[in-house]
C-alpha atoms as a PDB file:
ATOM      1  CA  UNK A   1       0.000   0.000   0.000  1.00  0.00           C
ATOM      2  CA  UNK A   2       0.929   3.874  -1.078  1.00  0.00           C
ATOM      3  CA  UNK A   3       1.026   5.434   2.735  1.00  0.00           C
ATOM      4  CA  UNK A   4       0.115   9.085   0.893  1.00  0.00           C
ATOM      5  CA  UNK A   5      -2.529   7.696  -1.276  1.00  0.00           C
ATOM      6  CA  UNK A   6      -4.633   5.860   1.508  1.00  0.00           C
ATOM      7  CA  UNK A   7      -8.234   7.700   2.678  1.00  0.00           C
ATOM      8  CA  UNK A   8      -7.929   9.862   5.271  1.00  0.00           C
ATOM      9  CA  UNK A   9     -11.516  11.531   4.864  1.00  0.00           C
ATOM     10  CA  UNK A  10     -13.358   9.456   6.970  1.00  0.00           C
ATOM     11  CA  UNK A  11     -14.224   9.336  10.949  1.00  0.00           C
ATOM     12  CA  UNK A  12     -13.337   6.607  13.397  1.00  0.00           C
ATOM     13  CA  UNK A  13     -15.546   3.601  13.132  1.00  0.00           C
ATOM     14  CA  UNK A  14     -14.511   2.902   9.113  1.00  0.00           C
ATOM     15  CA  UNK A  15     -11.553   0.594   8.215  1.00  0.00           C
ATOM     16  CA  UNK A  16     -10.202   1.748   4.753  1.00  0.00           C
ATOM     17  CA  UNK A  17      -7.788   0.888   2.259  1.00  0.00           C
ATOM     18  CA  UNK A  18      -6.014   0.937  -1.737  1.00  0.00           C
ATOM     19  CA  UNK A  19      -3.636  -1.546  -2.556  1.00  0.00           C
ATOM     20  CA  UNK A  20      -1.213  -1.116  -4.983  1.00  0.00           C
ATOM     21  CA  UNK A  21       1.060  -3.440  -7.214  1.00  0.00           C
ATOM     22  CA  UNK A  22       3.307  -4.117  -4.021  1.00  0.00           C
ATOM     23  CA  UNK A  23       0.661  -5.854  -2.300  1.00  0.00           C
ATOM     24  CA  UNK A  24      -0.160  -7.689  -5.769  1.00  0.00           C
ATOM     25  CA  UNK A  25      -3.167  -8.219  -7.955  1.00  0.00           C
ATOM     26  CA  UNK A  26      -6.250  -8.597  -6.803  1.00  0.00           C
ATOM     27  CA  UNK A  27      -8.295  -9.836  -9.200  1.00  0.00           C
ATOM     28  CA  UNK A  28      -6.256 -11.206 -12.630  1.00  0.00           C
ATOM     29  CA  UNK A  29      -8.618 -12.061 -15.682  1.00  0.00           C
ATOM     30  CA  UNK A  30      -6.597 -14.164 -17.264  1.00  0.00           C
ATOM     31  CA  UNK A  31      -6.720 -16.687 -14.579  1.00  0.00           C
ATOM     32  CA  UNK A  32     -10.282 -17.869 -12.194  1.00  0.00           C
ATOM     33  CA  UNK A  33     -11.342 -15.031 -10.286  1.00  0.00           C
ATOM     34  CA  UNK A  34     -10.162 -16.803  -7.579  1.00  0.00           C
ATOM     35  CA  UNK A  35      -7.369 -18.142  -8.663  1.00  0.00           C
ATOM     36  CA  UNK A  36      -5.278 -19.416  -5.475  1.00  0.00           C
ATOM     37  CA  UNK A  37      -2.255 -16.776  -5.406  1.00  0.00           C
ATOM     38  CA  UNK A  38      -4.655 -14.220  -6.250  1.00  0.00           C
ATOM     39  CA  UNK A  39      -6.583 -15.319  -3.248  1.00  0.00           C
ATOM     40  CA  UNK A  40      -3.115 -15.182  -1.327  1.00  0.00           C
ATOM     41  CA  UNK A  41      -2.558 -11.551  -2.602  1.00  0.00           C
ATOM     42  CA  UNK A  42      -6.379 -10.428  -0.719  1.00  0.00           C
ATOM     43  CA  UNK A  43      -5.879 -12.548   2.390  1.00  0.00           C
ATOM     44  CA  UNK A  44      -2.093 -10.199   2.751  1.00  0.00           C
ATOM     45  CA  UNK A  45      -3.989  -6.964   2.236  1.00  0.00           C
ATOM     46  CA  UNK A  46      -6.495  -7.479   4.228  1.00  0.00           C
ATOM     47  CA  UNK A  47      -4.117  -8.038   6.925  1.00  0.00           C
ATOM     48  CA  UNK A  48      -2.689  -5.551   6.860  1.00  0.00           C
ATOM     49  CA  UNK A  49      -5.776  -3.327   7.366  1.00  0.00           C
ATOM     50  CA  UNK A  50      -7.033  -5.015  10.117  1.00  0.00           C
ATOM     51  CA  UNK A  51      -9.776  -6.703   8.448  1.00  0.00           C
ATOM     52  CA  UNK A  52     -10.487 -10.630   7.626  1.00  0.00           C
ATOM     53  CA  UNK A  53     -10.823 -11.668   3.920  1.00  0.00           C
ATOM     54  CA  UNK A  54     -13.324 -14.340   4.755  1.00  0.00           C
ATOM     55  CA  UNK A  55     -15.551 -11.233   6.782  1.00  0.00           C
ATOM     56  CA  UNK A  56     -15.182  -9.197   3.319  1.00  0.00           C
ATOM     57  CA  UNK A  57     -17.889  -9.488   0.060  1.00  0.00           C
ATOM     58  CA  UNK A  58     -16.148  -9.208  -2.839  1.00  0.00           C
ATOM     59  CA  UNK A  59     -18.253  -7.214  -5.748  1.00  0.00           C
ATOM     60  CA  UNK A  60     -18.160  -8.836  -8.866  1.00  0.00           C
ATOM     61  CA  UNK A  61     -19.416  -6.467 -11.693  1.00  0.00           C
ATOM     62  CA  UNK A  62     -20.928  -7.719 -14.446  1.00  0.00           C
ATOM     63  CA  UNK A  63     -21.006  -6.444 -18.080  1.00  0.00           C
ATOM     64  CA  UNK A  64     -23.264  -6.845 -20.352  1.00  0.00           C
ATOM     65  CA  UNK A  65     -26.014  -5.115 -23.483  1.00  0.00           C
ATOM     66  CA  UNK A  66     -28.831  -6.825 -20.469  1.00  0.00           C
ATOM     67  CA  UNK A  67     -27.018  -4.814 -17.811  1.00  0.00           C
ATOM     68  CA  UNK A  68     -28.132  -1.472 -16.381  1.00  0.00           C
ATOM     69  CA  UNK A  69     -25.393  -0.515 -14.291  1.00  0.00           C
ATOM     70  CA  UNK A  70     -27.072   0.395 -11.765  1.00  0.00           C
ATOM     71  CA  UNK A  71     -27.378  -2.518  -9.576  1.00  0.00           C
ATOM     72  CA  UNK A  72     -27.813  -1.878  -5.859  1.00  0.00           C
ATOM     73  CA  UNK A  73     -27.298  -4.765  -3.553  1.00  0.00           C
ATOM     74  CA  UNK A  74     -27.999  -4.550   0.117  1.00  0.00           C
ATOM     75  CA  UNK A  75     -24.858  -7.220   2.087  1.00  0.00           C
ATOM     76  CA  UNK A  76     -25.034  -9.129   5.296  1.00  0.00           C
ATOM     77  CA  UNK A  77     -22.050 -11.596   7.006  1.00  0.00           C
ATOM     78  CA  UNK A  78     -23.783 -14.366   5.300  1.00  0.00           C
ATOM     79  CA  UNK A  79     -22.661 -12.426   2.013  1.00  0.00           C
ATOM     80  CA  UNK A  80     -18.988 -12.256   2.505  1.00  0.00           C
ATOM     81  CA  UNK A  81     -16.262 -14.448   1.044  1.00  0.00           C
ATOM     82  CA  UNK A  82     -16.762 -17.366   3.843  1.00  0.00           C
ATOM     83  CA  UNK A  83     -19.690 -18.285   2.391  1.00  0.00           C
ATOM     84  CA  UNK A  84     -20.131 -16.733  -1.239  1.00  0.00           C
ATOM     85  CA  UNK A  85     -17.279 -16.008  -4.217  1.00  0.00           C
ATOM     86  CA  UNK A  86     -18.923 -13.183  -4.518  1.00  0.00           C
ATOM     87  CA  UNK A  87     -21.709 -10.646  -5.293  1.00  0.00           C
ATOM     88  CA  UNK A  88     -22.500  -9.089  -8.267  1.00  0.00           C
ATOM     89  CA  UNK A  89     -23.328  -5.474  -7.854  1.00  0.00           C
ATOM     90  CA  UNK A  90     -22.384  -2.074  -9.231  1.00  0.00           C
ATOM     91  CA  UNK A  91     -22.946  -0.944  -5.846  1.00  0.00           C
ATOM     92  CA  UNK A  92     -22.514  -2.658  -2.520  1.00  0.00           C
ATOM     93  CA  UNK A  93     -24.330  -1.439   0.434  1.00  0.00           C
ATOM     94  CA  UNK A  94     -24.204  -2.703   4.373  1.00  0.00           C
ATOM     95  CA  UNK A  95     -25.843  -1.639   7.594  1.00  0.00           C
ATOM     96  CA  UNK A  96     -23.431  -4.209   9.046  1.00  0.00           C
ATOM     97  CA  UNK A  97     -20.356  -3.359  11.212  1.00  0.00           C
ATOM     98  CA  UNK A  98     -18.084  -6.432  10.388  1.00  0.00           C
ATOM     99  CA  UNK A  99     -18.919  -6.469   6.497  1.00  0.00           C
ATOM    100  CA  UNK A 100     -16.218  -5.793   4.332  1.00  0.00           C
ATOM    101  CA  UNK A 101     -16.467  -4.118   1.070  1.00  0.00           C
ATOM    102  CA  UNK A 102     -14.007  -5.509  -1.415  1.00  0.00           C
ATOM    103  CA  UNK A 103     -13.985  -3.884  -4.958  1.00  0.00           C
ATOM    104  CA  UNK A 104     -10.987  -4.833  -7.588  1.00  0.00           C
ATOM    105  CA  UNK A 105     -10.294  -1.879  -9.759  1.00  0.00           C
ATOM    106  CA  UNK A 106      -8.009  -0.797 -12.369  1.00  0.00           C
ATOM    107  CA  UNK A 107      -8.699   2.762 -13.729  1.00  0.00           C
ATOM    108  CA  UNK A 108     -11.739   2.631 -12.621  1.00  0.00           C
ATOM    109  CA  UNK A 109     -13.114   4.706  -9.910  1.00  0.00           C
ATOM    110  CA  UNK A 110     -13.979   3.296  -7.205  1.00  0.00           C
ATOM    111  CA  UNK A 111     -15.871   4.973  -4.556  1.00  0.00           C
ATOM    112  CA  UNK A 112     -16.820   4.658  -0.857  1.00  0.00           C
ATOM    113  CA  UNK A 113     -19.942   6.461   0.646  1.00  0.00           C
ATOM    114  CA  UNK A 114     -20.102   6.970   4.109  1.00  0.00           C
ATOM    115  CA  UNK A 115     -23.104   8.005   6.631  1.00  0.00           C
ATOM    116  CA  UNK A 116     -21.602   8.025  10.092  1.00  0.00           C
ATOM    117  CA  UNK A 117     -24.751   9.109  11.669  1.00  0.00           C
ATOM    118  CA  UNK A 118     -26.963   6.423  10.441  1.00  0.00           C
ATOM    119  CA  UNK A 119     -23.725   3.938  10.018  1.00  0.00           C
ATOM    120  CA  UNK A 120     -24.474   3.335   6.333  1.00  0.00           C
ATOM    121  CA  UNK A 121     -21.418   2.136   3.987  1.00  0.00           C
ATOM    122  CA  UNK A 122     -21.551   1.802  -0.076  1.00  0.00           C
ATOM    123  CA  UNK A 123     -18.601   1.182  -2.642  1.00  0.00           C
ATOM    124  CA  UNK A 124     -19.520   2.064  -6.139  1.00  0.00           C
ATOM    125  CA  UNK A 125     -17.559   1.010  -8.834  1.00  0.00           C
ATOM    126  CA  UNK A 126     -17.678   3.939 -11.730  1.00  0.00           C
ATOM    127  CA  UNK A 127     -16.390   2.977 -14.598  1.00  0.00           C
ATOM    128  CA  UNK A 128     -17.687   4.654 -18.191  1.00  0.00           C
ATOM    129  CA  UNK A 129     -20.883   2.352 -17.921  1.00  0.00           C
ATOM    130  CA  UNK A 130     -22.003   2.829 -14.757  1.00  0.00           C
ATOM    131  CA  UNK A 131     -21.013   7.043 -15.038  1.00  0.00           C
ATOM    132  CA  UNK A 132     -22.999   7.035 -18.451  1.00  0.00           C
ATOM    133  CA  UNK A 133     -25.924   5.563 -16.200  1.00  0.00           C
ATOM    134  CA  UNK A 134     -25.777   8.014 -13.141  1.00  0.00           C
ATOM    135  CA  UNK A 135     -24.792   6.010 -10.233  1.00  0.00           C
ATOM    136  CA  UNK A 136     -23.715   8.309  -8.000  1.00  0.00           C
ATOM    137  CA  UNK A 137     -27.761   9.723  -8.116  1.00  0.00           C
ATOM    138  CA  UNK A 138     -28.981   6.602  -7.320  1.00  0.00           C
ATOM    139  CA  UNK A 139     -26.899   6.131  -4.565  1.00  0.00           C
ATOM    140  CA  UNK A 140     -27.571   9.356  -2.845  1.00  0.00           C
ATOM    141  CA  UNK A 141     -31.594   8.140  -3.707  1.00  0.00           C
ATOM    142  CA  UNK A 142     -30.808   4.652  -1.779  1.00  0.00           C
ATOM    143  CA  UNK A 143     -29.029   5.899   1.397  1.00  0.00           C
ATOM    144  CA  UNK A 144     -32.051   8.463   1.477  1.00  0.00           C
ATOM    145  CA  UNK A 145     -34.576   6.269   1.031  1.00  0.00           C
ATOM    146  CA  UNK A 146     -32.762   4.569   3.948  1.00  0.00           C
ATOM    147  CA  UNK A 147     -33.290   7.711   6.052  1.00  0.00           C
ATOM    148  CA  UNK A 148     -29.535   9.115   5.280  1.00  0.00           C
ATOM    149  CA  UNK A 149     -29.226  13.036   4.739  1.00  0.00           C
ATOM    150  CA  UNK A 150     -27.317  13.987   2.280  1.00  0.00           C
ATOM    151  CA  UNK A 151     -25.084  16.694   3.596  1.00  0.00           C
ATOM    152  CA  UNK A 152     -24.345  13.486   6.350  1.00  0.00           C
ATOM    153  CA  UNK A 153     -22.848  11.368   3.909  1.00  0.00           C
ATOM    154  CA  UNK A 154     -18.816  11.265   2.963  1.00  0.00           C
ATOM    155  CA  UNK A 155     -17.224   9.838  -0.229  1.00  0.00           C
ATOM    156  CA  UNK A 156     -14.232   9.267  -1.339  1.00  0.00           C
ATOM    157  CA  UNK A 157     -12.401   8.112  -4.662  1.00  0.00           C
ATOM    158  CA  UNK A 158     -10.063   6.243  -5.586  1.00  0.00           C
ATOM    159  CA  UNK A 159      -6.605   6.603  -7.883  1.00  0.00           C
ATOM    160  CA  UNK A 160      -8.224   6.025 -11.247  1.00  0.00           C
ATOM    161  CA  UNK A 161      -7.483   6.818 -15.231  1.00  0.00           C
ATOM    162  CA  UNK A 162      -7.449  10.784 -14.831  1.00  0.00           C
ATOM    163  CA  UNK A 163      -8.874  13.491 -17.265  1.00  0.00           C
ATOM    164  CA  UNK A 164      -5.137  13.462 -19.447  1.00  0.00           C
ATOM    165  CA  UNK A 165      -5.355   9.440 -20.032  1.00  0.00           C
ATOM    166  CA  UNK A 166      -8.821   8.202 -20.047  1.00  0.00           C
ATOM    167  CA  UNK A 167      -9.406   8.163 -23.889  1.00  0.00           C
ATOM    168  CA  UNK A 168     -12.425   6.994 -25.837  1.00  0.00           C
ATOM    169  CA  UNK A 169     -12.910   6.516 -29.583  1.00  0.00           C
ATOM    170  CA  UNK A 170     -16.572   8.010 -29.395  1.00  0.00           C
ATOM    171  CA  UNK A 171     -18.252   9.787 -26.868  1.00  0.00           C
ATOM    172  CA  UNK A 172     -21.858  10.998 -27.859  1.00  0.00           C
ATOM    173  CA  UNK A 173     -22.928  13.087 -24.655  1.00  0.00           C
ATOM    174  CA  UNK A 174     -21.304  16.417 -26.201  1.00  0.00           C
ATOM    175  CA  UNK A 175     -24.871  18.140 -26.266  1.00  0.00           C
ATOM    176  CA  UNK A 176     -25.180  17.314 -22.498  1.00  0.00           C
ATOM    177  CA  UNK A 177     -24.350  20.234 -19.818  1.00  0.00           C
ATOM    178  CA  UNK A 178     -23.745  17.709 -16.902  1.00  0.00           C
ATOM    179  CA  UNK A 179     -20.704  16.590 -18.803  1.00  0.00           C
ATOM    180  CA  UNK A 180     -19.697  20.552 -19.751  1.00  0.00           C
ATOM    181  CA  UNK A 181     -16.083  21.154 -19.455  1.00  0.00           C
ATOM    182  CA  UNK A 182     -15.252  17.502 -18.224  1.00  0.00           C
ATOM    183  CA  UNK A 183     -14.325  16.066 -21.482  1.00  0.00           C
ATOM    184  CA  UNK A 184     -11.983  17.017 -24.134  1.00  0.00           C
ATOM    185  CA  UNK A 185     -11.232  15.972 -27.822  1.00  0.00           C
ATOM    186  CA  UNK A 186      -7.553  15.454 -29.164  1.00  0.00           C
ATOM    187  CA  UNK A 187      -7.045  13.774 -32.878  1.00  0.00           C
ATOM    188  CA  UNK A 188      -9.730  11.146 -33.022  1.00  0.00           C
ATOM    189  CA  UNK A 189     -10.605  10.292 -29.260  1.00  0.00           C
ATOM    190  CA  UNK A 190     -11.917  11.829 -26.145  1.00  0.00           C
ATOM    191  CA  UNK A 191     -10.657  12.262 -23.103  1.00  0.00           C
ATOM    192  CA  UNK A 192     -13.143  12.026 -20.357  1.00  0.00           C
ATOM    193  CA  UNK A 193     -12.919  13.359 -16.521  1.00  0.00           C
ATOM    194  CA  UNK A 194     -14.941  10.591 -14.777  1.00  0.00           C
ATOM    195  CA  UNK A 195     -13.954  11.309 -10.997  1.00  0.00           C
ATOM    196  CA  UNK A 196     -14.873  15.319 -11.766  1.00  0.00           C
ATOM    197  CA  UNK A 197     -18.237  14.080 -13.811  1.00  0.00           C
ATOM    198  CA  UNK A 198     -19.658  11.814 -10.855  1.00  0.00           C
ATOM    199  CA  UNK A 199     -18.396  14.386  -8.228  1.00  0.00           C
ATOM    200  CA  UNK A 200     -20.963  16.676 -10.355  1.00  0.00           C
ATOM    201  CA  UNK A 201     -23.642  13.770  -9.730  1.00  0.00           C
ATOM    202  CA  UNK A 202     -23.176  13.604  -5.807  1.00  0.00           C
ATOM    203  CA  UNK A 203     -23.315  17.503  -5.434  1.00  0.00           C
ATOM    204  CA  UNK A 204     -26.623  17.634  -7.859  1.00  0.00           C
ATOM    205  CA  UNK A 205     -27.385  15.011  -5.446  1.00  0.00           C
ATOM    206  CA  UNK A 206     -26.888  16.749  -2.334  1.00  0.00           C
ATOM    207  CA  UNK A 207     -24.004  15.614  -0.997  1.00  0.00           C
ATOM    208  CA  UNK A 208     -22.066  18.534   0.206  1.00  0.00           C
ATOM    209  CA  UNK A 209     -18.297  19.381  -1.935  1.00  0.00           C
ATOM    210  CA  UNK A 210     -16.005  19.693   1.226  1.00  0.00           C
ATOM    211  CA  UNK A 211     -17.389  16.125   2.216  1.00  0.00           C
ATOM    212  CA  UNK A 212     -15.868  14.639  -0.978  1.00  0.00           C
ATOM    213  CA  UNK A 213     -12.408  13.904  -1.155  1.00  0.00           C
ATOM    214  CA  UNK A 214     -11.013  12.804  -4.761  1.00  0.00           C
ATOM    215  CA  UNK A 215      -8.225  11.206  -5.347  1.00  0.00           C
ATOM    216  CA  UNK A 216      -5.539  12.536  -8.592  1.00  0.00           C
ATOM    217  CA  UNK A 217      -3.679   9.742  -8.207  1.00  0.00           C
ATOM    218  CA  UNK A 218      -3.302   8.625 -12.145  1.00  0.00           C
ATOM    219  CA  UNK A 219      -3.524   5.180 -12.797  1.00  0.00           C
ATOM    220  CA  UNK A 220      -2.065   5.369 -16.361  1.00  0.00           C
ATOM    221  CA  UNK A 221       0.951   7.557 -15.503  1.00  0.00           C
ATOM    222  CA  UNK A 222       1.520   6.056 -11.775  1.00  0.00           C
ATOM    223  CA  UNK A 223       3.600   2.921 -12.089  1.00  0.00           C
ATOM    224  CA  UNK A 224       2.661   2.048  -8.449  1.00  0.00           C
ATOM    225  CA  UNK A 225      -0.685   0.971  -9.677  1.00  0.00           C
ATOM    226  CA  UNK A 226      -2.009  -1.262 -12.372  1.00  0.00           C
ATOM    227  CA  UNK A 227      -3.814  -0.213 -15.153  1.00  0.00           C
ATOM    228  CA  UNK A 228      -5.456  -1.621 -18.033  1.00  0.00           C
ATOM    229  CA  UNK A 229      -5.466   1.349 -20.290  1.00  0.00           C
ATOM    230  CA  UNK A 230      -1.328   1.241 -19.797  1.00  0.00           C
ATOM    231  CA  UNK A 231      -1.365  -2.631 -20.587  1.00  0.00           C
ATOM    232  CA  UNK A 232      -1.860  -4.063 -17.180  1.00  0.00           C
ATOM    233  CA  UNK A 233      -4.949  -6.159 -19.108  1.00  0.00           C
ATOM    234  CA  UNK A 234      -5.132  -8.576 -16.038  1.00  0.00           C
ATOM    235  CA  UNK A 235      -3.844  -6.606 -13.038  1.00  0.00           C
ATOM    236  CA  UNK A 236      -6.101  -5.035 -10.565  1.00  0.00           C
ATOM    237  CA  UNK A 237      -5.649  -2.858  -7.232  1.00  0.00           C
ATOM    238  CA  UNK A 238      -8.451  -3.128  -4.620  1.00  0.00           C
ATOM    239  CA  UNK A 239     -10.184  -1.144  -2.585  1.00  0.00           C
ATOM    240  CA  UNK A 240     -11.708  -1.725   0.780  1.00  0.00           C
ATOM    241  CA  UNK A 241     -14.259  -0.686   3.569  1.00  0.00           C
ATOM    242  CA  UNK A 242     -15.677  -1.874   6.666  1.00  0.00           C
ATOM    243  CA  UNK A 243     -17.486  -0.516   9.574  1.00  0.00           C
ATOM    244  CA  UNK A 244     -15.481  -1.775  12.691  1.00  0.00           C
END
């Protein structure tokens, strides 16, 4: 783990945590998604944060033209690796002190919403799917149908692709202000600020700007991390969150 890059936004009562390559990939898809040495690689990180593996659900997202990205699943301890290989979810939610939220990333964003006045813990993983499909608004609509406010609740993202390196050949969502002055075109591609768009999302939402906390930590140019737009195709970091 990167000391400097680890979350520091949060209260006491939340155990978090971003690998990086020294701790070794977490998920690699050219092997079984739990593929033993991969499994050996989780079990390390976790210990070092304090937290069991087996107490920790790890979300498996799921891609797909049947997919809406915006999946919402509600975990409990029977959820977590001890019992299941996993959930699949674009968002994990838990009441649960005890549940771990695992998410393997690469320059995606992934993102950890906090209550800790109604003790309610998400991770969201935004990549350009689940962005293009608003996530972060339906979030902020499950924690308050839960009975969360949203100037309560804290996020905080993780390294990802930033605005200079996450390219696309299209992008068709030039005619929409949300996205105004958080993409760019150079030559034939786009280059799209996903952190800064879904920060947009949570404010629209509610959530309050001085309770988000983004990281700039560039997953492309930072060879501490893996990254699939930089050739890392199986590599992943992880991120991690859990109510103590």
């Amino acid at each position: 783990m990167v000391h400097a890059d680890q979350p520091t936004c949060f209260p006491r009562g939340l155990r978090t945590a971003v690998s990086s390559k020294d701790d070794g990939t977490m998920l690699d898809r050219t092997q079984d998604f739990h593929a033993e040495a991969v499994v050996r690689n989780r079990l390390a990180f976790c210990r070092q944060v304090g937290v069991g593996y087996e107490q920790c659900v790890y979300q498996k997202v799921q891609y797909g033209s049947d997919q809406t990205y915006t999946v919402v699943t509600e975990v409990v301890p029977d959820d977590a690796s001890k019992h299941t290989p996993g959930v699949a979810a674009d968002m994990l939610f838990t009441d649960r002190p005890g549940v771990g939220l695992f998410l393997p990333v690469a320059d995606c964003v992934a993102t950890i919403m906090y209550d800790p006045k109604r003790r309610y813990l998400a991770m969201l993983h935004l990549g350009r799917h689940s962005t293009y499909a608003d996530l972060p608004t339906c979030a902020t609509r499950y924690f308050s149908e839960k009975g969360s406010r949203s100037e309560d609740v804290i996020v905080w993202m993780s390294p990802h692709a930033g605005p200079a390196s996450y390219s696309l050949a299209w992008f068709d969502r030039q005619d929409d202000p949300t996205w105004s002055g958080l993409y760019a075109r150079h030559g034939s591609g786009y280059y799209l600020d996903l952190a800064g768009y879904n920060q947009r999302r949570l404010i629209a939402a509610g959530v309050l700007s001085h309770n988000i906390t983004v990281s700039y930590v560039d997953t492309v140019t930072n060879n501490q991390y893996f990254s699939h737009s930089s050739g890392d195709v199986g590599g992943r970091i992880a991120v991690l969150a859990m109510m103590t």
